[in-house]
PDB file of N, CA and C in Angstrom:
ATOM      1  N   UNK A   1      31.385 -25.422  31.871  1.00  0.00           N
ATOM      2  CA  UNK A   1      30.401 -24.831  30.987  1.00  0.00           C
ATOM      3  C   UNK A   1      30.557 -23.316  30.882  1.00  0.00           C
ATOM      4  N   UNK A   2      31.271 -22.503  31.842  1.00  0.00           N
ATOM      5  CA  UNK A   2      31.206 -21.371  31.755  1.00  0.00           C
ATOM      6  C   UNK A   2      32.282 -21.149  30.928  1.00  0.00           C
ATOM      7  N   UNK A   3      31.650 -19.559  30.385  1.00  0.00           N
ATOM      8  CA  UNK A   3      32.257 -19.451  28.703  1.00  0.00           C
ATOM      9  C   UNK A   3      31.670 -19.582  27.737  1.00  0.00           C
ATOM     10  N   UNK A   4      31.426 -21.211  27.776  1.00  0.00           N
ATOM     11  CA  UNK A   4      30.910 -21.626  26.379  1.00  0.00           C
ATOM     12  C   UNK A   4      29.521 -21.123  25.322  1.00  0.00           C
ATOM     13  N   UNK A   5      29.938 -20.785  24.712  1.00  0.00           N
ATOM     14  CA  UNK A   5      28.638 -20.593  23.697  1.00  0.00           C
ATOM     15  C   UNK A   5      27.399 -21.851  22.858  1.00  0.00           C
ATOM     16  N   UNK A   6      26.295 -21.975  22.922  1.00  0.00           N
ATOM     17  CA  UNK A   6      25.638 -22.533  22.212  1.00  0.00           C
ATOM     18  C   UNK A   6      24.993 -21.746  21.403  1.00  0.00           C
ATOM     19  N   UNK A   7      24.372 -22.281  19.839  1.00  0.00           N
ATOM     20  CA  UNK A   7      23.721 -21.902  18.764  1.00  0.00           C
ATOM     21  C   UNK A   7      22.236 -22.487  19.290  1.00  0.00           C
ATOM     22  N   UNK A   8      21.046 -21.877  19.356  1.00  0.00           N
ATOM     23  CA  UNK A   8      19.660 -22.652  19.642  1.00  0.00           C
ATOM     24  C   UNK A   8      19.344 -22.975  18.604  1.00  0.00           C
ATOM     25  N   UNK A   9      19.249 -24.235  18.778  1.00  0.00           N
ATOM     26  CA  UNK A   9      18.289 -24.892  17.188  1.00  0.00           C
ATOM     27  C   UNK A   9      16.871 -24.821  17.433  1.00  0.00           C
ATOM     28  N   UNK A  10      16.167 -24.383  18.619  1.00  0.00           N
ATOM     29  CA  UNK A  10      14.835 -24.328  18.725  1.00  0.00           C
ATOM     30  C   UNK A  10      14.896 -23.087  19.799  1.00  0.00           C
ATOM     31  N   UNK A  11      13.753 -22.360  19.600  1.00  0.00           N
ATOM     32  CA  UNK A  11      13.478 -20.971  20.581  1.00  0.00           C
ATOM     33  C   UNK A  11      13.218 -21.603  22.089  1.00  0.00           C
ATOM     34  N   UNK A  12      14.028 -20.969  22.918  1.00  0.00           N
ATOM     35  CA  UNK A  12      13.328 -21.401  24.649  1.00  0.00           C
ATOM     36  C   UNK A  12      13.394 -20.282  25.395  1.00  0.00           C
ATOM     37  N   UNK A  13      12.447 -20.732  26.608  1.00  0.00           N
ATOM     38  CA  UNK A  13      11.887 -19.706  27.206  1.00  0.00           C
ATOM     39  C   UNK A  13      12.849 -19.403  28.618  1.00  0.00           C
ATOM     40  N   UNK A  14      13.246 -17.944  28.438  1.00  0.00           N
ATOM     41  CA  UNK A  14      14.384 -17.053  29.680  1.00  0.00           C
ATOM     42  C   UNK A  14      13.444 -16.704  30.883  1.00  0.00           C
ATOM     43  N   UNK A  15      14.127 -16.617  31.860  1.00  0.00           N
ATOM     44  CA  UNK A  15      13.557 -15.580  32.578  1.00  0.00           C
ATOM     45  C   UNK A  15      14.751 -14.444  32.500  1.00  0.00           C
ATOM     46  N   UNK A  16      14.073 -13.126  32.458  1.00  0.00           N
ATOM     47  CA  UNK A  16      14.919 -11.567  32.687  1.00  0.00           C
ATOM     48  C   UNK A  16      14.056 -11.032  33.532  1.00  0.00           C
ATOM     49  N   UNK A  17      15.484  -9.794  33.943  1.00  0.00           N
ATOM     50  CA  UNK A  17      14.724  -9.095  35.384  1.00  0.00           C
ATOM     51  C   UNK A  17      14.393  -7.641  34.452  1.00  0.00           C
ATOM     52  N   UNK A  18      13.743  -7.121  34.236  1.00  0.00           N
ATOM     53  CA  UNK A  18      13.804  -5.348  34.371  1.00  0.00           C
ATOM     54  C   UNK A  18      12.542  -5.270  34.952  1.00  0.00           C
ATOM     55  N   UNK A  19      13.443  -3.763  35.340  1.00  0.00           N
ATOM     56  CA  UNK A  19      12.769  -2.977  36.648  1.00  0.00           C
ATOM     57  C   UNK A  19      12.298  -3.773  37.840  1.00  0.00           C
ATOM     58  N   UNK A  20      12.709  -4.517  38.156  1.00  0.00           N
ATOM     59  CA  UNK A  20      12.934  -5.194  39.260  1.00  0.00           C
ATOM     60  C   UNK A  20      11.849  -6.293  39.200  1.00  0.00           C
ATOM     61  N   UNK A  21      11.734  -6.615  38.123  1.00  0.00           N
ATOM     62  CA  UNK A  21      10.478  -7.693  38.095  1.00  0.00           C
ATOM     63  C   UNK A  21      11.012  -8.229  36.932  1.00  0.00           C
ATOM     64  N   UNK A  22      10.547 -10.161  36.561  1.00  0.00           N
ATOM     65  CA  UNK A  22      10.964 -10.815  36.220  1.00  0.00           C
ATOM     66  C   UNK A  22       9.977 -11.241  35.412  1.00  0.00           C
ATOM     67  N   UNK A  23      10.498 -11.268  34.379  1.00  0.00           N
ATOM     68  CA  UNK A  23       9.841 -11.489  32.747  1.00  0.00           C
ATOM     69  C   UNK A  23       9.970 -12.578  31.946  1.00  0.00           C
ATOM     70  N   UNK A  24       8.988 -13.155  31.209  1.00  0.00           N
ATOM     71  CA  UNK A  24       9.293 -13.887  30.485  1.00  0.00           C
ATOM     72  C   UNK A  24       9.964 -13.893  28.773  1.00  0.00           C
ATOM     73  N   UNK A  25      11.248 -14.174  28.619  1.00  0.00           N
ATOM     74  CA  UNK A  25      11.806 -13.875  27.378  1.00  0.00           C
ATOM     75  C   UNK A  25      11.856 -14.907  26.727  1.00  0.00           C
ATOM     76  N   UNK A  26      11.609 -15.135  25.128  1.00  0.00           N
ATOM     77  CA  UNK A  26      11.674 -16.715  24.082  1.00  0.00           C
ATOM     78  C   UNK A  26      12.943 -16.011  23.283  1.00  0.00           C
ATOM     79  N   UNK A  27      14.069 -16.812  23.695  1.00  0.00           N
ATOM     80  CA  UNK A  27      15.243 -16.659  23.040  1.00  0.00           C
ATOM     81  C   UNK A  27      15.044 -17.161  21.715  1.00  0.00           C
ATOM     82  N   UNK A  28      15.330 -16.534  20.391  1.00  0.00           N
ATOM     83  CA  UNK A  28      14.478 -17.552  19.036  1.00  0.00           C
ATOM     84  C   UNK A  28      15.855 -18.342  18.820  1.00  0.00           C
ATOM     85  N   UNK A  29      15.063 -19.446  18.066  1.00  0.00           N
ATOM     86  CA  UNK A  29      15.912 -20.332  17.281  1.00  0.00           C
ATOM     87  C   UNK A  29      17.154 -19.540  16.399  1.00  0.00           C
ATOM     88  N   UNK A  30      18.733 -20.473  16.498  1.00  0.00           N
ATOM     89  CA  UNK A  30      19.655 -19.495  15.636  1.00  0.00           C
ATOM     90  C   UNK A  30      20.257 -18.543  16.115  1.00  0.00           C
ATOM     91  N   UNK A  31      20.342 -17.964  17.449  1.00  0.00           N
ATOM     92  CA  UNK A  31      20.621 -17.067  18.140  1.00  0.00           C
ATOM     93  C   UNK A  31      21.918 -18.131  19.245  1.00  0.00           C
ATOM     94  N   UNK A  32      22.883 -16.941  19.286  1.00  0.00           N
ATOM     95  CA  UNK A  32      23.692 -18.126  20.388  1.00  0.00           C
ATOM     96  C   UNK A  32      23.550 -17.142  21.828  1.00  0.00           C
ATOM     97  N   UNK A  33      23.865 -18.014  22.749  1.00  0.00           N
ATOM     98  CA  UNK A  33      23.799 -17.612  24.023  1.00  0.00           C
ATOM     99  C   UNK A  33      25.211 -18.106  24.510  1.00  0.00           C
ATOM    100  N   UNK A  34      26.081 -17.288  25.617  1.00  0.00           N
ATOM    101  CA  UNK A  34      26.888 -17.570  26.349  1.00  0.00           C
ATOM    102  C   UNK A  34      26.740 -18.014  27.844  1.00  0.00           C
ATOM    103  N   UNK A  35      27.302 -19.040  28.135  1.00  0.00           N
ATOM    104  CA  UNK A  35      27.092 -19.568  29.895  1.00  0.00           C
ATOM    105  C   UNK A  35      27.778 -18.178  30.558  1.00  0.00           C
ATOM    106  N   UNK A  36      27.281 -17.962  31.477  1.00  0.00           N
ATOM    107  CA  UNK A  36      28.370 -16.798  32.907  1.00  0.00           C
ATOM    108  C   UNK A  36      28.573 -17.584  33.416  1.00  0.00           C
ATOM    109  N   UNK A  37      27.946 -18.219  34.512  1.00  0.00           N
ATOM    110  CA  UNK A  37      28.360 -18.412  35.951  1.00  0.00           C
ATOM    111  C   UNK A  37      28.020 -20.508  35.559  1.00  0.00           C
ATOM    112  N   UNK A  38      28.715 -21.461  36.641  1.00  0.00           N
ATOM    113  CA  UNK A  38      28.007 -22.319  36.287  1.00  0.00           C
ATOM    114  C   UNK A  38      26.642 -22.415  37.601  1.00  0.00           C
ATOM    115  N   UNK A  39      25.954 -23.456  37.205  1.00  0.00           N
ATOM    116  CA  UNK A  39      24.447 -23.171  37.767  1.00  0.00           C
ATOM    117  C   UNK A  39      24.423 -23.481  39.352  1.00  0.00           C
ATOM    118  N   UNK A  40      23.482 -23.035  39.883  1.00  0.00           N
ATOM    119  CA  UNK A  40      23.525 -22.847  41.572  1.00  0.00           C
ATOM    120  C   UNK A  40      23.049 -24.609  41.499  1.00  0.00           C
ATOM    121  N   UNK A  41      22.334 -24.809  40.791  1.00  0.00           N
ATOM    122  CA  UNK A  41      21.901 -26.104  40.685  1.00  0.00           C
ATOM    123  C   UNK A  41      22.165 -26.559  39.233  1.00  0.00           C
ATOM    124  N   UNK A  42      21.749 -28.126  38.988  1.00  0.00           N
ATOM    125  CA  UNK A  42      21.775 -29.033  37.776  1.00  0.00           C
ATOM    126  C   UNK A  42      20.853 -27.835  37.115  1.00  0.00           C
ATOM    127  N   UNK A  43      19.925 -27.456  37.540  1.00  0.00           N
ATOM    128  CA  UNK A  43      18.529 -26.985  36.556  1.00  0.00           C
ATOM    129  C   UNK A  43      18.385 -25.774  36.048  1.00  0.00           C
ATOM    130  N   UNK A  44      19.231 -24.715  36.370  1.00  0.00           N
ATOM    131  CA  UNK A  44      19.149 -23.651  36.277  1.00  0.00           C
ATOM    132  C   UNK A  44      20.460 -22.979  35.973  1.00  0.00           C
ATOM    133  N   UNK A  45      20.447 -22.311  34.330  1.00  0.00           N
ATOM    134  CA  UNK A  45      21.543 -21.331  34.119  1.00  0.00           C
ATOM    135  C   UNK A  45      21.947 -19.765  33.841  1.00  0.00           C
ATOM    136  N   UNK A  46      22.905 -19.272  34.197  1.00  0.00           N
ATOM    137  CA  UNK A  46      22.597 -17.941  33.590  1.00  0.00           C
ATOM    138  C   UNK A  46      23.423 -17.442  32.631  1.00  0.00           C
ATOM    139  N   UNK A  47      22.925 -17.201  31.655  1.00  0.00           N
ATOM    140  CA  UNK A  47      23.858 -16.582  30.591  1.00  0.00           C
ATOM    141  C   UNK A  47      23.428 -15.640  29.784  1.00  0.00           C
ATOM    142  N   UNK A  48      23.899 -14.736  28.836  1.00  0.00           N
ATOM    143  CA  UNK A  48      23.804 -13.619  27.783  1.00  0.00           C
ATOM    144  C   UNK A  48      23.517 -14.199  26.473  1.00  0.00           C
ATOM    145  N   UNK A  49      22.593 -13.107  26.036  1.00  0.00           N
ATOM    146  CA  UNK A  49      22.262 -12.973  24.787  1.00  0.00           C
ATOM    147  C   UNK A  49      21.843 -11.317  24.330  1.00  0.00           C
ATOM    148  N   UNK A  50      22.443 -11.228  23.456  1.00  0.00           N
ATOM    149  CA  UNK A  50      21.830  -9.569  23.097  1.00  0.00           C
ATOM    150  C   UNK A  50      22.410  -9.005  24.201  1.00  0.00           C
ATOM    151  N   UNK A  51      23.135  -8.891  24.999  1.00  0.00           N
ATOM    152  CA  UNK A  51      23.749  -8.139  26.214  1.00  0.00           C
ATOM    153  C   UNK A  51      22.446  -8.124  27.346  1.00  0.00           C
ATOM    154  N   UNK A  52      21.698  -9.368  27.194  1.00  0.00           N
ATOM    155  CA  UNK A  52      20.540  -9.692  28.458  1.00  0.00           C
ATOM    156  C   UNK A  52      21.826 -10.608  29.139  1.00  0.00           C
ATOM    157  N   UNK A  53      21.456 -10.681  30.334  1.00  0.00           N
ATOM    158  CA  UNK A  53      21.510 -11.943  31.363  1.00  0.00           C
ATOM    159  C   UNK A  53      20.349 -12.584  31.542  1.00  0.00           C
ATOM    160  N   UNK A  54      20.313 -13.671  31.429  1.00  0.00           N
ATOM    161  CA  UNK A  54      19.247 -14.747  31.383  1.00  0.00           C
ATOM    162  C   UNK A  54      19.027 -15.641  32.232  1.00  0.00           C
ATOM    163  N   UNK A  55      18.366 -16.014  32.515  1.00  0.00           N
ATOM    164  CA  UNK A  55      18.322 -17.992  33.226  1.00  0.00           C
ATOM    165  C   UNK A  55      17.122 -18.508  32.587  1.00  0.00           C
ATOM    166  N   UNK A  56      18.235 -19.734  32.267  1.00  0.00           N
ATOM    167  CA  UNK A  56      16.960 -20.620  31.427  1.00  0.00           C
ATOM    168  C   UNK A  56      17.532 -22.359  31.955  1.00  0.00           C
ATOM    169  N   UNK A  57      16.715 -22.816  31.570  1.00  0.00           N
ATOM    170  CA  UNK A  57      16.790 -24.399  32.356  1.00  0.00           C
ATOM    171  C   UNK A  57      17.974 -25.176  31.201  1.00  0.00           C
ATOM    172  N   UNK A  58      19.139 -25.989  32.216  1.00  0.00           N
ATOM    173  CA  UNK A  58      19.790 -26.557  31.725  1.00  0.00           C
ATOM    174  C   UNK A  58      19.584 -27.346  30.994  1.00  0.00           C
ATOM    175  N   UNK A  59      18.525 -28.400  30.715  1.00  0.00           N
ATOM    176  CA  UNK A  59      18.368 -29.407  30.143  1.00  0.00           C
ATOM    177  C   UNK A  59      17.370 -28.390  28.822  1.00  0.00           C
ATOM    178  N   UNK A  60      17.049 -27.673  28.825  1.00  0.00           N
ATOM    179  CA  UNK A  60      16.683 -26.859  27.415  1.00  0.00           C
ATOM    180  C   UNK A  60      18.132 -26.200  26.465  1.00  0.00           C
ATOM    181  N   UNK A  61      18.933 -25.909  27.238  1.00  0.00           N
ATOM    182  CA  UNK A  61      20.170 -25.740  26.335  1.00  0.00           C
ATOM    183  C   UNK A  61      20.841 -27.117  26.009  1.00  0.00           C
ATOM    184  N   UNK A  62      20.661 -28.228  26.746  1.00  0.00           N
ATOM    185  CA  UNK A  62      21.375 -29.350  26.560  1.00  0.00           C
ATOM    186  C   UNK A  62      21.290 -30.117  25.304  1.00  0.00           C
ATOM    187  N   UNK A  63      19.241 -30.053  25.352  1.00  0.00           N
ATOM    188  CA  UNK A  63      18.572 -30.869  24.326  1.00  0.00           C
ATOM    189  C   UNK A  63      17.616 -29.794  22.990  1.00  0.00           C
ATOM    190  N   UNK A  64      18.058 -28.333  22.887  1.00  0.00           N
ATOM    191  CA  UNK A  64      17.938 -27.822  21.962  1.00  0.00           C
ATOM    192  C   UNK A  64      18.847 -26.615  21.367  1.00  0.00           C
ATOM    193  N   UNK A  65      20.278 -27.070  22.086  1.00  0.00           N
ATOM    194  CA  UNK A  65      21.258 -26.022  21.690  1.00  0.00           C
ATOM    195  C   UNK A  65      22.187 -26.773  21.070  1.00  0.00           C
ATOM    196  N   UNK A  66      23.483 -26.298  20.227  1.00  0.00           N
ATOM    197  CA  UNK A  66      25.153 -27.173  19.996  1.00  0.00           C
ATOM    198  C   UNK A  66      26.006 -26.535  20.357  1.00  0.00           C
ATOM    199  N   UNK A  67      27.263 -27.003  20.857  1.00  0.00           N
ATOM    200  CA  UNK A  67      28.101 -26.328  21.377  1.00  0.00           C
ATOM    201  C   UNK A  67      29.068 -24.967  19.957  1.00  0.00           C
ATOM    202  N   UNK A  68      28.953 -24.306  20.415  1.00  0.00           N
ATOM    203  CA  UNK A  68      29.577 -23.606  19.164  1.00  0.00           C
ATOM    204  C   UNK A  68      30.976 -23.601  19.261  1.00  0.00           C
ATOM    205  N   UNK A  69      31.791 -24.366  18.267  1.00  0.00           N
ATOM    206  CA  UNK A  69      33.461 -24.449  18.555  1.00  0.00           C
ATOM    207  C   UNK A  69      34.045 -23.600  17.645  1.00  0.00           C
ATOM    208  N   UNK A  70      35.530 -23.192  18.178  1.00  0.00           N
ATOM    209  CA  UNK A  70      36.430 -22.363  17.481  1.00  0.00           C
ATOM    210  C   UNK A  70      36.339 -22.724  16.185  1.00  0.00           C
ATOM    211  N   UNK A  71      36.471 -23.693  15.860  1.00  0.00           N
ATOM    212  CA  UNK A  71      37.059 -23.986  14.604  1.00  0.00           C
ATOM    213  C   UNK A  71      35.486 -22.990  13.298  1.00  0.00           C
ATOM    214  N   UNK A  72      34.469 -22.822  13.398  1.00  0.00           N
ATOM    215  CA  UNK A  72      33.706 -22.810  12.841  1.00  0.00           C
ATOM    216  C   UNK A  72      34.408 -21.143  12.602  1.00  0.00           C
ATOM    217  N   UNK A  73      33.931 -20.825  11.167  1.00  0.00           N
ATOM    218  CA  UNK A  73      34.334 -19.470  10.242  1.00  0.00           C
ATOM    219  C   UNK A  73      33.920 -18.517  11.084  1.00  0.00           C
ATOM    220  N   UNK A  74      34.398 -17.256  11.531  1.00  0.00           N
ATOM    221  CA  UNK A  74      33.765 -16.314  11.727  1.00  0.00           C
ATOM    222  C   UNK A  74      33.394 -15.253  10.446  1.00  0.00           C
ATOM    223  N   UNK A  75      31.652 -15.081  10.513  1.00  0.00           N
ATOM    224  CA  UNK A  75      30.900 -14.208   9.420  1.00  0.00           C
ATOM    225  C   UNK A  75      32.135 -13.147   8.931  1.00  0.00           C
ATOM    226  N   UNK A  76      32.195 -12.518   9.796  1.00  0.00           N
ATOM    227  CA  UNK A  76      32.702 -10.860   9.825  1.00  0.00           C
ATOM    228  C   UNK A  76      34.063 -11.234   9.249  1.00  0.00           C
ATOM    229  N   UNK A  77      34.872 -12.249   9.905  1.00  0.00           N
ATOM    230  CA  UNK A  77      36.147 -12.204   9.155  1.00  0.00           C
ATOM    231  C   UNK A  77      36.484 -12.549   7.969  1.00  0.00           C
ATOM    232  N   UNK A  78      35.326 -13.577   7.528  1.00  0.00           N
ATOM    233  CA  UNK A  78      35.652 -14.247   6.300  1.00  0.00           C
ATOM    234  C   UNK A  78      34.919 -13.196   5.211  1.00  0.00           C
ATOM    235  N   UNK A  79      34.384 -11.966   5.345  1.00  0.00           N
ATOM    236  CA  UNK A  79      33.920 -11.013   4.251  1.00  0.00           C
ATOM    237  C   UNK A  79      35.208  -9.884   4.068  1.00  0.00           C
ATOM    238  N   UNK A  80      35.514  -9.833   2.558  1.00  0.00           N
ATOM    239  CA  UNK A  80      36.321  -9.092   2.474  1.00  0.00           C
ATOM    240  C   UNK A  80      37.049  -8.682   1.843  1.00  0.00           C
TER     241      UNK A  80
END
């Protein structure tokens, strides 16, 4: 899993740290997130969005994310 990118088809809820305390973040729908590390457990992952590090529960990326594959256009390249 690490690496991989998903697209959220529905907003879910992160935890982030600033300032040394831990926050609640709603990643919105349409936004992709990248895996880092794989999870210490089944339940728990951490990955980027917006240049956050995140952890959000595996089975919320499982059952409201898609895997985002190469093959799909990139925006930026295909304008031009």
């Amino acid at each position: 899993m690490v690496g991989r990118s998903y697209r959220l088809l529905e907003p879910i809820s992160s935890l982030a740290w600033k300032a040394n305390k831990q926050h609640i973040m709603t990643v919105p729908d349409g936004a992709i997130v990248t895996v880092l590390e794989d999870p210490d457990s089944e339940k728990m992952l951490a990955v980027e969005w917006s240049h956050t590090r995140l952890t959000m529960f595996a089975v919320d990326l499982e059952r409201r994310g898609e895997l985002v594959t190469d093959q799909e256009p990139d925006s930026q390249s295909a304008a031009g």
